[in-house]
PDB file of N, CA and C in Angstrom:
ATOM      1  N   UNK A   1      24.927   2.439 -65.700  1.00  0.00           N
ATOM      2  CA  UNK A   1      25.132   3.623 -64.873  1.00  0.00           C
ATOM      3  C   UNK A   1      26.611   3.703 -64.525  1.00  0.00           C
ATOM      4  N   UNK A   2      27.342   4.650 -64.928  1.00  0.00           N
ATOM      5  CA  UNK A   2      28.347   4.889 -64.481  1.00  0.00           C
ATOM      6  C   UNK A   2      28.565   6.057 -63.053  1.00  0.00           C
ATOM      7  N   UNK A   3      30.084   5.214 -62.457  1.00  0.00           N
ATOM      8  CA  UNK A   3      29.815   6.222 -61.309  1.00  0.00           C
ATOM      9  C   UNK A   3      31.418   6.998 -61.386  1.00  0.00           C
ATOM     10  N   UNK A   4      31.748   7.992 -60.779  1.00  0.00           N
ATOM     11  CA  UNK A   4      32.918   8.888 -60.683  1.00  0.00           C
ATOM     12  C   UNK A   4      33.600   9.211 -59.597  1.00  0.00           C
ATOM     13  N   UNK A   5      34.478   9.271 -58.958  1.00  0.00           N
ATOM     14  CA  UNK A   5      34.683   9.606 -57.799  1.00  0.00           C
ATOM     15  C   UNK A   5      34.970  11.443 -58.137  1.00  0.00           C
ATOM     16  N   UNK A   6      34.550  12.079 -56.877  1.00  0.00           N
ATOM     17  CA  UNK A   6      34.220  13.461 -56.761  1.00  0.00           C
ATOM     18  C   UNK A   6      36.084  13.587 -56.739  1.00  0.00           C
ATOM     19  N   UNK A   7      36.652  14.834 -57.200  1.00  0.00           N
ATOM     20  CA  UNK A   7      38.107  15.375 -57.584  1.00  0.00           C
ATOM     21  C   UNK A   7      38.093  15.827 -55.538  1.00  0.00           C
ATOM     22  N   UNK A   8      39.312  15.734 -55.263  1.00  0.00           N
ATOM     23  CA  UNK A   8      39.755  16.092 -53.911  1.00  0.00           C
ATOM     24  C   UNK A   8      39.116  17.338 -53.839  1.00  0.00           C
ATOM     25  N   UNK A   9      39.211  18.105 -52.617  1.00  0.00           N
ATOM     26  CA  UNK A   9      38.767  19.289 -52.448  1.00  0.00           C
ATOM     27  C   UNK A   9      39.757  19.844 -51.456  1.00  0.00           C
ATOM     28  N   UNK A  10      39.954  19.168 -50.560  1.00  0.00           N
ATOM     29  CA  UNK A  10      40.800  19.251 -49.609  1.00  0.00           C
ATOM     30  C   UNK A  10      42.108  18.079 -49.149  1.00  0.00           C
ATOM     31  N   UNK A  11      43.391  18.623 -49.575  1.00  0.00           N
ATOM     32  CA  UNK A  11      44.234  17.155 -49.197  1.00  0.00           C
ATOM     33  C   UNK A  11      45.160  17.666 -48.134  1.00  0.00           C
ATOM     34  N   UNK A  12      45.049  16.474 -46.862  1.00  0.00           N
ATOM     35  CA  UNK A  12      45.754  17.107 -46.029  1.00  0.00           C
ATOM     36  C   UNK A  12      46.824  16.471 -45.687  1.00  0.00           C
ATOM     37  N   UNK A  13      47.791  16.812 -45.993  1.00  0.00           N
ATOM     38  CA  UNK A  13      49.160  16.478 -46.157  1.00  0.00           C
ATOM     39  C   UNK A  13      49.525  15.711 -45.212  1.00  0.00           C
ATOM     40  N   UNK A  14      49.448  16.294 -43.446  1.00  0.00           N
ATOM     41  CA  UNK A  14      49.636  15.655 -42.584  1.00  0.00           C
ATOM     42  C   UNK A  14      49.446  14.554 -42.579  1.00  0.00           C
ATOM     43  N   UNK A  15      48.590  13.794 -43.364  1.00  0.00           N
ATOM     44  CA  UNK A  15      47.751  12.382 -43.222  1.00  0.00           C
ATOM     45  C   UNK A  15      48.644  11.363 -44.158  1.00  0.00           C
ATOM     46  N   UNK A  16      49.478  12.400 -44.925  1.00  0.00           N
ATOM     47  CA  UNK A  16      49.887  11.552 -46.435  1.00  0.00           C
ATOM     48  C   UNK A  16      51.621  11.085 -45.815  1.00  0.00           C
ATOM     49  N   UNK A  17      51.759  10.051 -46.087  1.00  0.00           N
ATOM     50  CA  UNK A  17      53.118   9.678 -45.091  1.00  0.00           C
ATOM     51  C   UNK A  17      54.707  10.284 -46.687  1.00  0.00           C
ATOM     52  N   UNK A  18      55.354  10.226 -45.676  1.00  0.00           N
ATOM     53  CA  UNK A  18      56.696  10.754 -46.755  1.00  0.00           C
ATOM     54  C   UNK A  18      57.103   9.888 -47.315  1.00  0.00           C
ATOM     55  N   UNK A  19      57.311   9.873 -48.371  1.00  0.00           N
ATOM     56  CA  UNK A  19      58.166   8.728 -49.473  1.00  0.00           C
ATOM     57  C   UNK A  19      59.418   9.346 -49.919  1.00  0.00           C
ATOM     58  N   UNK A  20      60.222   8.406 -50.174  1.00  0.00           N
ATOM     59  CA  UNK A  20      61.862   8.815 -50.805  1.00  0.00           C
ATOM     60  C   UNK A  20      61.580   9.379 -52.230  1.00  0.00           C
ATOM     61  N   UNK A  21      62.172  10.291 -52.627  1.00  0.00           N
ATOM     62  CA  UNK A  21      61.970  10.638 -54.175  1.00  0.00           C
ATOM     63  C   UNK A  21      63.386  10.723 -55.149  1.00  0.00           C
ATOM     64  N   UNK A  22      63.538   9.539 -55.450  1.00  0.00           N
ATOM     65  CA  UNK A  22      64.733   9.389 -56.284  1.00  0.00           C
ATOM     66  C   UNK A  22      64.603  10.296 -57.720  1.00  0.00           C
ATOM     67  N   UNK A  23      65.605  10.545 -57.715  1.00  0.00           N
ATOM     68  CA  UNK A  23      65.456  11.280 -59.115  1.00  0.00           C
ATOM     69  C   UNK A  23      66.991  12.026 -59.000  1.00  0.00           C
ATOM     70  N   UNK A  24      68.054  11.265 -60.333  1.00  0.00           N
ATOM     71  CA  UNK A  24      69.305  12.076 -60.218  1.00  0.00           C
ATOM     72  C   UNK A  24      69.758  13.506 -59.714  1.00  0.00           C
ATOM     73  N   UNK A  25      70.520  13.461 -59.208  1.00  0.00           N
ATOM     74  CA  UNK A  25      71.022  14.961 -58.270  1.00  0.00           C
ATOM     75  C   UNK A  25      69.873  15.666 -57.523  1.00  0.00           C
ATOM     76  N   UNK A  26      69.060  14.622 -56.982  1.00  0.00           N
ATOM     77  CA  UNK A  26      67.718  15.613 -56.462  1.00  0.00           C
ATOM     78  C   UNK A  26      67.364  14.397 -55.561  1.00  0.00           C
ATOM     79  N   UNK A  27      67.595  13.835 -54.738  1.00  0.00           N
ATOM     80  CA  UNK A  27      67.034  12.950 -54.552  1.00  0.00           C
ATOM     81  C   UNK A  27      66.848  13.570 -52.712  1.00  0.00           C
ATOM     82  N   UNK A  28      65.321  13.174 -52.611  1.00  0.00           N
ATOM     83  CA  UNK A  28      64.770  13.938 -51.332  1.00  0.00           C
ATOM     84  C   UNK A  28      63.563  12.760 -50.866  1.00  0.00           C
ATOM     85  N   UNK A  29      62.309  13.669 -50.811  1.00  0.00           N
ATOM     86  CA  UNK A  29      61.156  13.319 -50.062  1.00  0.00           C
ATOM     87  C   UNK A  29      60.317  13.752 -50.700  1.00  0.00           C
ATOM     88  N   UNK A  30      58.892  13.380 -50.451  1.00  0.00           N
ATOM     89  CA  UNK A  30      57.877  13.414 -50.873  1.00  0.00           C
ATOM     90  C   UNK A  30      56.453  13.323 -50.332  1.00  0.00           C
ATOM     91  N   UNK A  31      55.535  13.801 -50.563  1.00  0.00           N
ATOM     92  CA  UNK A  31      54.136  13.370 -50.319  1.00  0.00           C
ATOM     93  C   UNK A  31      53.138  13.654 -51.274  1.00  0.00           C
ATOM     94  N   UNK A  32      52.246  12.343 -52.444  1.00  0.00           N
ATOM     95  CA  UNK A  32      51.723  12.863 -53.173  1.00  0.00           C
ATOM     96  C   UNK A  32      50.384  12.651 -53.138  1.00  0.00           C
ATOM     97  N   UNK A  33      49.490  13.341 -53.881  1.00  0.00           N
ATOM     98  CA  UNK A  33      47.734  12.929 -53.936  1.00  0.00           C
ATOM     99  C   UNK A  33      47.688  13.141 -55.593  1.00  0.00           C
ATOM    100  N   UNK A  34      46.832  12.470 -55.952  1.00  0.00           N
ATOM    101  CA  UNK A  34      46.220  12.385 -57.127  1.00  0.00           C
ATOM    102  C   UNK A  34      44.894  12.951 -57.431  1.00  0.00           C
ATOM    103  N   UNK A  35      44.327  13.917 -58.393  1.00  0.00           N
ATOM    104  CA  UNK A  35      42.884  13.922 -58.199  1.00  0.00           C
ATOM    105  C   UNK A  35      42.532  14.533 -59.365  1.00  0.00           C
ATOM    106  N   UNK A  36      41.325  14.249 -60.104  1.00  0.00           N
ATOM    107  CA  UNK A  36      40.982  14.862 -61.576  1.00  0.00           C
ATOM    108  C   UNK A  36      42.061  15.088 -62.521  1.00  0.00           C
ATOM    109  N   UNK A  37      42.614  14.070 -62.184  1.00  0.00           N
ATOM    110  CA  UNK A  37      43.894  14.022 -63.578  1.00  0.00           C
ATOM    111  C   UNK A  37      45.154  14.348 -62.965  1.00  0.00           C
ATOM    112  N   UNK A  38      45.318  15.040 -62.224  1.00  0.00           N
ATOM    113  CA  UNK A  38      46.411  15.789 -61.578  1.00  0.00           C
ATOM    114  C   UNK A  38      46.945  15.465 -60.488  1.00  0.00           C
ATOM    115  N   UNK A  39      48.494  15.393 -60.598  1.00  0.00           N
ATOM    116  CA  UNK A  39      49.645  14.897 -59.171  1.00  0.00           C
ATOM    117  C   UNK A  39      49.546  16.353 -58.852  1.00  0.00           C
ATOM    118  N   UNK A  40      49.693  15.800 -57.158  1.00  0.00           N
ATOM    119  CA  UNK A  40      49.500  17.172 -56.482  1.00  0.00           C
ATOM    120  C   UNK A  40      50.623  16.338 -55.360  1.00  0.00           C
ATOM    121  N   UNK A  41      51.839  17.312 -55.625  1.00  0.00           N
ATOM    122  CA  UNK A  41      53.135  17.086 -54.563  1.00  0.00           C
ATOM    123  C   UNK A  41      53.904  17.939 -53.738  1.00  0.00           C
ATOM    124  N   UNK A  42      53.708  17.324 -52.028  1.00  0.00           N
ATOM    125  CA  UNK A  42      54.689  18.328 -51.284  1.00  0.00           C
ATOM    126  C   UNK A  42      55.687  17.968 -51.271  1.00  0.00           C
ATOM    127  N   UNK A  43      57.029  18.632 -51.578  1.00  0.00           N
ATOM    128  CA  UNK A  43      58.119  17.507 -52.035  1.00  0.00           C
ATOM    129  C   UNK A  43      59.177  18.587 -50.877  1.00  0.00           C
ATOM    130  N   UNK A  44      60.742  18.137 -50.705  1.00  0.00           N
ATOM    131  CA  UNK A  44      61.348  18.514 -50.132  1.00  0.00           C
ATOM    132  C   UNK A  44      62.275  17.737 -50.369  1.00  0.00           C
ATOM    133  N   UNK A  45      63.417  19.005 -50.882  1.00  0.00           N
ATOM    134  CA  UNK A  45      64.757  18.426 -51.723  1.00  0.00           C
ATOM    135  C   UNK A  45      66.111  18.842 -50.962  1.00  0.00           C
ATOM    136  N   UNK A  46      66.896  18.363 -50.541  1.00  0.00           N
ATOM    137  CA  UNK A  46      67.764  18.379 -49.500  1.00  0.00           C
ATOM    138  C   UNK A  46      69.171  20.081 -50.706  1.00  0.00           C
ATOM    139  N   UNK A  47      69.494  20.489 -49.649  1.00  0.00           N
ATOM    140  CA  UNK A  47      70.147  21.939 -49.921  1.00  0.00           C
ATOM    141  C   UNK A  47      71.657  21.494 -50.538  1.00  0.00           C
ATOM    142  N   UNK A  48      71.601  22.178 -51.776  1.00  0.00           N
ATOM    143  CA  UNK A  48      72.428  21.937 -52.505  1.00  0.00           C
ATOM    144  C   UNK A  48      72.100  21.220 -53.826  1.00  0.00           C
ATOM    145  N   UNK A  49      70.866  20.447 -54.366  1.00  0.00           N
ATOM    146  CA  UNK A  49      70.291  19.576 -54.680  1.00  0.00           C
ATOM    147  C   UNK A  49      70.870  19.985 -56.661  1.00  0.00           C
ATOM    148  N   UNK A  50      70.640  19.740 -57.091  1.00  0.00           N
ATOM    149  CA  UNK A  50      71.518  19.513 -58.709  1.00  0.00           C
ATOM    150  C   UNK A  50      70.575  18.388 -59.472  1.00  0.00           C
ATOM    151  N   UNK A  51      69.691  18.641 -59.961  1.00  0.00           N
ATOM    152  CA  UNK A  51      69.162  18.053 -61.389  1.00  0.00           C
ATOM    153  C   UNK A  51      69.345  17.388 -62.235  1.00  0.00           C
ATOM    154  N   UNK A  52      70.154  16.215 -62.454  1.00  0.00           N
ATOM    155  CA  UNK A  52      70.744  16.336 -64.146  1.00  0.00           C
ATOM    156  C   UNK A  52      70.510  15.804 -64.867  1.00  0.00           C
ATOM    157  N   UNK A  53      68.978  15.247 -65.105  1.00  0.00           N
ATOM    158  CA  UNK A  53      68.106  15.230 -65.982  1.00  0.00           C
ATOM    159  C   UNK A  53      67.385  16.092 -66.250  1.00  0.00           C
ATOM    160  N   UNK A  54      67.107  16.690 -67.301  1.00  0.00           N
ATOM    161  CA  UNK A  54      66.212  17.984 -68.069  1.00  0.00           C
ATOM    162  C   UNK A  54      64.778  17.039 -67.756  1.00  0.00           C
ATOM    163  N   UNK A  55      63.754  17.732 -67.714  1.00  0.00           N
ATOM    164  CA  UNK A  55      62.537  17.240 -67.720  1.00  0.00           C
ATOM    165  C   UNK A  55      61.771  18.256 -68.579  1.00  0.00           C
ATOM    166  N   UNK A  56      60.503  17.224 -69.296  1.00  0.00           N
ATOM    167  CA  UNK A  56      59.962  18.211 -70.357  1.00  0.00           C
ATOM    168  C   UNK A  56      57.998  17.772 -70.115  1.00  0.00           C
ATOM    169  N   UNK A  57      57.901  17.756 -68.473  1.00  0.00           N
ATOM    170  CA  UNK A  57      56.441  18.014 -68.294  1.00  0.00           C
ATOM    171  C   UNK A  57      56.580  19.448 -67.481  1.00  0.00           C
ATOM    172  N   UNK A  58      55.303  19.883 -68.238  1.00  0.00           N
ATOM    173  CA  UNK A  58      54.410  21.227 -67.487  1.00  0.00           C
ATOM    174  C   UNK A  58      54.192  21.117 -65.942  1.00  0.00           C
ATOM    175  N   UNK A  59      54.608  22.175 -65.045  1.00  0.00           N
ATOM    176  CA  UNK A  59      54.661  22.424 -63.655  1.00  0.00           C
ATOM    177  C   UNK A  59      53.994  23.530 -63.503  1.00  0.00           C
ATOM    178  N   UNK A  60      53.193  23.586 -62.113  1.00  0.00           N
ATOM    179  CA  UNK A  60      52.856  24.829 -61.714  1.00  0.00           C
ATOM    180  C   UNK A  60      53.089  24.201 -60.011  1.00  0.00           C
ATOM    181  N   UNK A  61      53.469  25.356 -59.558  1.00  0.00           N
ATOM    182  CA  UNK A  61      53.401  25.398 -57.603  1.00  0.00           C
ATOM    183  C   UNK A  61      54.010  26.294 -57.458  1.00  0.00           C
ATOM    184  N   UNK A  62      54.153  26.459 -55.942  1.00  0.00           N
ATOM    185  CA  UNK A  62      54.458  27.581 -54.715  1.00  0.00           C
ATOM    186  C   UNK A  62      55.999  27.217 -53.998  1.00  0.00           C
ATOM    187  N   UNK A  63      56.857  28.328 -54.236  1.00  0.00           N
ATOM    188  CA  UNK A  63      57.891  27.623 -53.490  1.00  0.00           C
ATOM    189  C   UNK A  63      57.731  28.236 -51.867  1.00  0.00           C
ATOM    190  N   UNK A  64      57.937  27.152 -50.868  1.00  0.00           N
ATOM    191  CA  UNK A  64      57.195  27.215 -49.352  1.00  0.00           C
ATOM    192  C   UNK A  64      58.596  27.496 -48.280  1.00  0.00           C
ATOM    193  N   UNK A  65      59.737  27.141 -49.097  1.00  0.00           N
ATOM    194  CA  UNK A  65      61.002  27.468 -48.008  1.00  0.00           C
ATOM    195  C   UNK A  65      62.044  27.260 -49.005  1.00  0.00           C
ATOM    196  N   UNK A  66      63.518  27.798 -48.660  1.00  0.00           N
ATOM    197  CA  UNK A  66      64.607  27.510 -49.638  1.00  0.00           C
ATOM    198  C   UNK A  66      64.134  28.123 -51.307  1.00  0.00           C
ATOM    199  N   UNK A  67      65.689  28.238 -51.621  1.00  0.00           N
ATOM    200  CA  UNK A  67      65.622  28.810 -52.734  1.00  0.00           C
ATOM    201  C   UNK A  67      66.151  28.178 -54.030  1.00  0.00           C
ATOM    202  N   UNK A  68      65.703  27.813 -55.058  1.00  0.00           N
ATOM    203  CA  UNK A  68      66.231  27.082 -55.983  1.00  0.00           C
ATOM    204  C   UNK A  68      66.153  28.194 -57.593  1.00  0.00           C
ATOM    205  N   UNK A  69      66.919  27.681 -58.938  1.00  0.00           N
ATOM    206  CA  UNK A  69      67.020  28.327 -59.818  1.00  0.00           C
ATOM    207  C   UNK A  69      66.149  27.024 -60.737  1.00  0.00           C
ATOM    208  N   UNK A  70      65.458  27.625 -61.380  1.00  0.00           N
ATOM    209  CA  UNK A  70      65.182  26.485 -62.885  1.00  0.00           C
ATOM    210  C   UNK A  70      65.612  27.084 -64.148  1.00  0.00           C
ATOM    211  N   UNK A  71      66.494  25.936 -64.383  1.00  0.00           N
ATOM    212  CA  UNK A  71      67.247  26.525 -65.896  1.00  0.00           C
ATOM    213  C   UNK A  71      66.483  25.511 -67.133  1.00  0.00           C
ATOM    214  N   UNK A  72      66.827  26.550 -68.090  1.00  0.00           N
ATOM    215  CA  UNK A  72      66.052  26.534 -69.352  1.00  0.00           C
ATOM    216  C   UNK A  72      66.999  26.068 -70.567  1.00  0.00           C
ATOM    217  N   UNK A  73      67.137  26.016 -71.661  1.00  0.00           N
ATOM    218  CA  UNK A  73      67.368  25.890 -72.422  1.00  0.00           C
ATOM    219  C   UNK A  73      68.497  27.004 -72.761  1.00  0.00           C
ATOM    220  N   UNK A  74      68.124  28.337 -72.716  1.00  0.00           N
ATOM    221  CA  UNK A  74      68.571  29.478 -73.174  1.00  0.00           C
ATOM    222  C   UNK A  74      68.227  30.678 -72.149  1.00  0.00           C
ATOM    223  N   UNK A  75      68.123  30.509 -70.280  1.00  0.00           N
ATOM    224  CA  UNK A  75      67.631  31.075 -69.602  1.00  0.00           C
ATOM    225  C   UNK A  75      68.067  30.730 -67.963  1.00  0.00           C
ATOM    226  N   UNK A  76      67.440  31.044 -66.901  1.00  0.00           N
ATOM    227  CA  UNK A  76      67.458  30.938 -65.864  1.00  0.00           C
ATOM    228  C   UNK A  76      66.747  32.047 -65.009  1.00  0.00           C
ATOM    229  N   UNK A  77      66.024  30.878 -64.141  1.00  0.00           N
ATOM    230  CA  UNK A  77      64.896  31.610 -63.567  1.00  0.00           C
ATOM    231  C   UNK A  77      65.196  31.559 -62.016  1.00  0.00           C
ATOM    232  N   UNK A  78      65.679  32.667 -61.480  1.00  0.00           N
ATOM    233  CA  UNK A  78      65.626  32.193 -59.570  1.00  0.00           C
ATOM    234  C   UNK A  78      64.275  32.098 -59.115  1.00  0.00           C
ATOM    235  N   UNK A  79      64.185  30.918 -58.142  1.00  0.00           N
ATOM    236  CA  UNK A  79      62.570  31.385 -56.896  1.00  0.00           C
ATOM    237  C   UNK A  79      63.046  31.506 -55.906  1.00  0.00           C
ATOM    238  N   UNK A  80      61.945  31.804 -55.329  1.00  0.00           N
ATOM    239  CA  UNK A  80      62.172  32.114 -53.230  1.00  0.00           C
ATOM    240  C   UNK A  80      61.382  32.086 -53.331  1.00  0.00           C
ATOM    241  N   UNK A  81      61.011  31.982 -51.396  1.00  0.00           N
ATOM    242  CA  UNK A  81      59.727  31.678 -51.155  1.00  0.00           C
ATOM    243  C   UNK A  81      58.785  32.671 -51.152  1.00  0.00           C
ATOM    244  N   UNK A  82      57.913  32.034 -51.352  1.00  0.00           N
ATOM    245  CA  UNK A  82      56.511  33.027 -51.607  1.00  0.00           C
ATOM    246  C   UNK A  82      55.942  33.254 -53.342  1.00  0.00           C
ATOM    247  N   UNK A  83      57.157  32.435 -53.997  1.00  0.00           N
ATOM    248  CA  UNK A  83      56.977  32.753 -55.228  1.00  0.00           C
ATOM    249  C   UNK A  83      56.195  31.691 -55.796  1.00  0.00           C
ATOM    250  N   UNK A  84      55.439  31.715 -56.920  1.00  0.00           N
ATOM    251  CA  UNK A  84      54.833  30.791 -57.815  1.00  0.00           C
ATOM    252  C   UNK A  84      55.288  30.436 -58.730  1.00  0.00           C
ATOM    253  N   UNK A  85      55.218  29.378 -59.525  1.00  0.00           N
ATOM    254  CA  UNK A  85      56.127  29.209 -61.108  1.00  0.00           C
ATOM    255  C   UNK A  85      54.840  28.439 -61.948  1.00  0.00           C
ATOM    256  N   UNK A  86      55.417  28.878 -63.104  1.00  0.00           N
ATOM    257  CA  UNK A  86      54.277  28.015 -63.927  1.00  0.00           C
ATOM    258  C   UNK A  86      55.264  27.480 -64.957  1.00  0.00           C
ATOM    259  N   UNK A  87      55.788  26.221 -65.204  1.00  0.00           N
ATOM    260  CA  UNK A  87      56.711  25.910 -66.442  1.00  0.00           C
ATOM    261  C   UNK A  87      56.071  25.006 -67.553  1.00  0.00           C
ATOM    262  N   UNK A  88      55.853  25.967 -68.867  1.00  0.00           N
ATOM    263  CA  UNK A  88      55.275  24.846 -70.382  1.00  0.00           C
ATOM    264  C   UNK A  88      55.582  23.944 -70.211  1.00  0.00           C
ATOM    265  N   UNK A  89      54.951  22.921 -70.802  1.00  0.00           N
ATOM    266  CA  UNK A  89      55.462  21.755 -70.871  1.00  0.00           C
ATOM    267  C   UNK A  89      56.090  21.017 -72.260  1.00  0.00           C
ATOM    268  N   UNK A  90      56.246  22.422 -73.063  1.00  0.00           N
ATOM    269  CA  UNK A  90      56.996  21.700 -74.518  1.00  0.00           C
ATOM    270  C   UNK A  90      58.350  22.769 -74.126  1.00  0.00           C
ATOM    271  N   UNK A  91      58.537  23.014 -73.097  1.00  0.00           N
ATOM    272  CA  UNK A  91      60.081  23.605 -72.741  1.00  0.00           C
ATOM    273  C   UNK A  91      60.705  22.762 -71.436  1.00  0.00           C
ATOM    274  N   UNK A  92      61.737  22.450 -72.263  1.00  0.00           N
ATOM    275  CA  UNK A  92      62.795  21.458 -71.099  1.00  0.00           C
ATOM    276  C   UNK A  92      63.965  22.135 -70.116  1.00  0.00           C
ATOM    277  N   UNK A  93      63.679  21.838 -68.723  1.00  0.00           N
ATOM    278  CA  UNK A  93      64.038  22.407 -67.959  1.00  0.00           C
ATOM    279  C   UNK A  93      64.444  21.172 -66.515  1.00  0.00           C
ATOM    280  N   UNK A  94      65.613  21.862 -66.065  1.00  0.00           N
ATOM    281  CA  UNK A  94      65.960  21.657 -65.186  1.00  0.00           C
ATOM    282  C   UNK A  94      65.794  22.419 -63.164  1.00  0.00           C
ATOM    283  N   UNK A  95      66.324  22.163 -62.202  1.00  0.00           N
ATOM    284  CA  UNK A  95      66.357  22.721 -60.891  1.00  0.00           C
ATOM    285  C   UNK A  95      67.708  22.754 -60.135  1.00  0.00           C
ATOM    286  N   UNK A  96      68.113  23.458 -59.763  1.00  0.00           N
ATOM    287  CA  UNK A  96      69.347  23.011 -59.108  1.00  0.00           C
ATOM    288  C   UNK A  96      69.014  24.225 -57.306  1.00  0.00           C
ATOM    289  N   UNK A  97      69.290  23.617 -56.202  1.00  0.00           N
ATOM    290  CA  UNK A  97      68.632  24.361 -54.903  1.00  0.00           C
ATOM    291  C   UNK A  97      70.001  25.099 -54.541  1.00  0.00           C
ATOM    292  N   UNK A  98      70.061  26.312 -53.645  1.00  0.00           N
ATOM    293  CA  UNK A  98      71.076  26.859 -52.916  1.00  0.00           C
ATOM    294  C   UNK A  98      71.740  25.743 -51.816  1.00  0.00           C
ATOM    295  N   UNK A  99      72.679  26.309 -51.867  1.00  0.00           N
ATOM    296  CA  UNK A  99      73.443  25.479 -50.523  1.00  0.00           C
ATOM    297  C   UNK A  99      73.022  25.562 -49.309  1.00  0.00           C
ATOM    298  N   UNK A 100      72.305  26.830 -48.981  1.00  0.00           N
ATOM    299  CA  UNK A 100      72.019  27.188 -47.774  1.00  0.00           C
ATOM    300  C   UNK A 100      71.123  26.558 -46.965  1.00  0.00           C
ATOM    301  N   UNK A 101      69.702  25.935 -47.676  1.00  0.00           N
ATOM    302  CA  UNK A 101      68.978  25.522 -46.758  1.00  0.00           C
ATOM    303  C   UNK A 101      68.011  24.417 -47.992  1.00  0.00           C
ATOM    304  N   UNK A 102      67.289  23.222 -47.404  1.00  0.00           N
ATOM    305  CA  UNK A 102      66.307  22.521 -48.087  1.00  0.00           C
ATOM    306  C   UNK A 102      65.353  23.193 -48.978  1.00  0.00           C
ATOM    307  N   UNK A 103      65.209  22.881 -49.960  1.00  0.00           N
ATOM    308  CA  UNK A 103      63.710  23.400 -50.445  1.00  0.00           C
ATOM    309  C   UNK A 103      62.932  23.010 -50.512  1.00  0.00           C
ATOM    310  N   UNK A 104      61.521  23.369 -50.396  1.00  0.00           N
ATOM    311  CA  UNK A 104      60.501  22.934 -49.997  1.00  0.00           C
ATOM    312  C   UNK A 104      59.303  23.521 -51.145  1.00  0.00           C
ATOM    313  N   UNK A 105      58.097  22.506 -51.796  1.00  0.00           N
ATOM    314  CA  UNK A 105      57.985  23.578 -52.652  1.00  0.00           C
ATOM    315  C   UNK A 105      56.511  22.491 -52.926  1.00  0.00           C
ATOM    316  N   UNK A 106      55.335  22.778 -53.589  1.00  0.00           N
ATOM    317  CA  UNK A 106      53.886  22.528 -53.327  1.00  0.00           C
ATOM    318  C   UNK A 106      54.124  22.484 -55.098  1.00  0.00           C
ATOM    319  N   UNK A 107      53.958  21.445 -55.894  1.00  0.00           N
ATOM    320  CA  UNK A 107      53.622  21.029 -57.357  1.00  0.00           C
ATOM    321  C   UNK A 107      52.676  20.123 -58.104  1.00  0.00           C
ATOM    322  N   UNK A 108      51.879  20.999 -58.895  1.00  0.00           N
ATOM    323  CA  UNK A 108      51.146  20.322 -59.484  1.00  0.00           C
ATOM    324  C   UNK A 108      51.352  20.160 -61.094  1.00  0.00           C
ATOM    325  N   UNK A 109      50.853  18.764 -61.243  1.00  0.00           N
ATOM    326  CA  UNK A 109      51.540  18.476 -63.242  1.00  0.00           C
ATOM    327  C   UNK A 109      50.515  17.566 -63.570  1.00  0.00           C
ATOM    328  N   UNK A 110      50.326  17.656 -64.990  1.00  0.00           N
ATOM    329  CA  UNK A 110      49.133  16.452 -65.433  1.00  0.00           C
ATOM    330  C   UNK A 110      49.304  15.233 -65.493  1.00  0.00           C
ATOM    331  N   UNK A 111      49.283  14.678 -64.313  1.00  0.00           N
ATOM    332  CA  UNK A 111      49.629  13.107 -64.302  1.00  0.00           C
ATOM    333  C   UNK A 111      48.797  12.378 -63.497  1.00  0.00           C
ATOM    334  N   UNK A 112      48.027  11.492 -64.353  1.00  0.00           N
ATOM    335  CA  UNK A 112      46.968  10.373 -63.539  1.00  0.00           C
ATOM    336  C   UNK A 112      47.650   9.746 -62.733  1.00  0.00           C
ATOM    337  N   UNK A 113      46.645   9.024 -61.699  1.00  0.00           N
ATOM    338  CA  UNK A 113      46.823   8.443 -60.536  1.00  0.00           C
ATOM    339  C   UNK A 113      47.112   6.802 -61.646  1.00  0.00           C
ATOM    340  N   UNK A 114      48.054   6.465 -60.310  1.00  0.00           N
ATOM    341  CA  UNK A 114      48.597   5.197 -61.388  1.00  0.00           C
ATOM    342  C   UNK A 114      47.818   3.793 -61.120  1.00  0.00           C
TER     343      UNK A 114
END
């Protein structure tokens, strides 16, 4: 008999403590959950923030405050808040945030719990 654990339904952030999130020219905060395959992250990247590693996994989330650009290959995409993004994951892309204020932003990508 095999057993499964049921996929989250509800994750409440408040509960999930902040972690440092290193990652060249981006380096901020974090809070993550795992569930049915999928990282699910509230992240928050200090204003001004610069990328400079390309990354080439698939993203989808909500940007929740601050404004950042994701550049492409051959492109550039602004968000603000209220906006959604969905980025392929066989296209490599970068983030770089405005000066003005932190960004804040709700992401989910296909990555098992470790």
């Amino acid at each position: 008999m095999s057993t499964t654990t049921p996929a989250l339904v509800g994750i409440d952030f408040d509960a999930i403590p902040w972690e440092k999130w290193n990652k060249p020219g981006a380096d901020g905060r974090v809070k993550i959950a795992y569930t049915g395959g999928k990282r699910v992250r509230l992240m928050e990247l200090p204003a001004g923030f610069n990328e400079l590693e390309w990354c080439e996994r698939g993203h989808q989330g909500w940007v929740l405050q601050g404004e950042f650009t994701i550049h492409f290959d051959n492109r550039s995409v602004p968000c603000r808040p209220g906006m959604g993004f969905i980025i392929p994951g066989d296209e490599r892309h970068r983030s770089q945030g405005s000066d003005d204020e932190p960004t804040v932003v709700y992401v989910i990508d296909e990555v098992p719990a470790p």
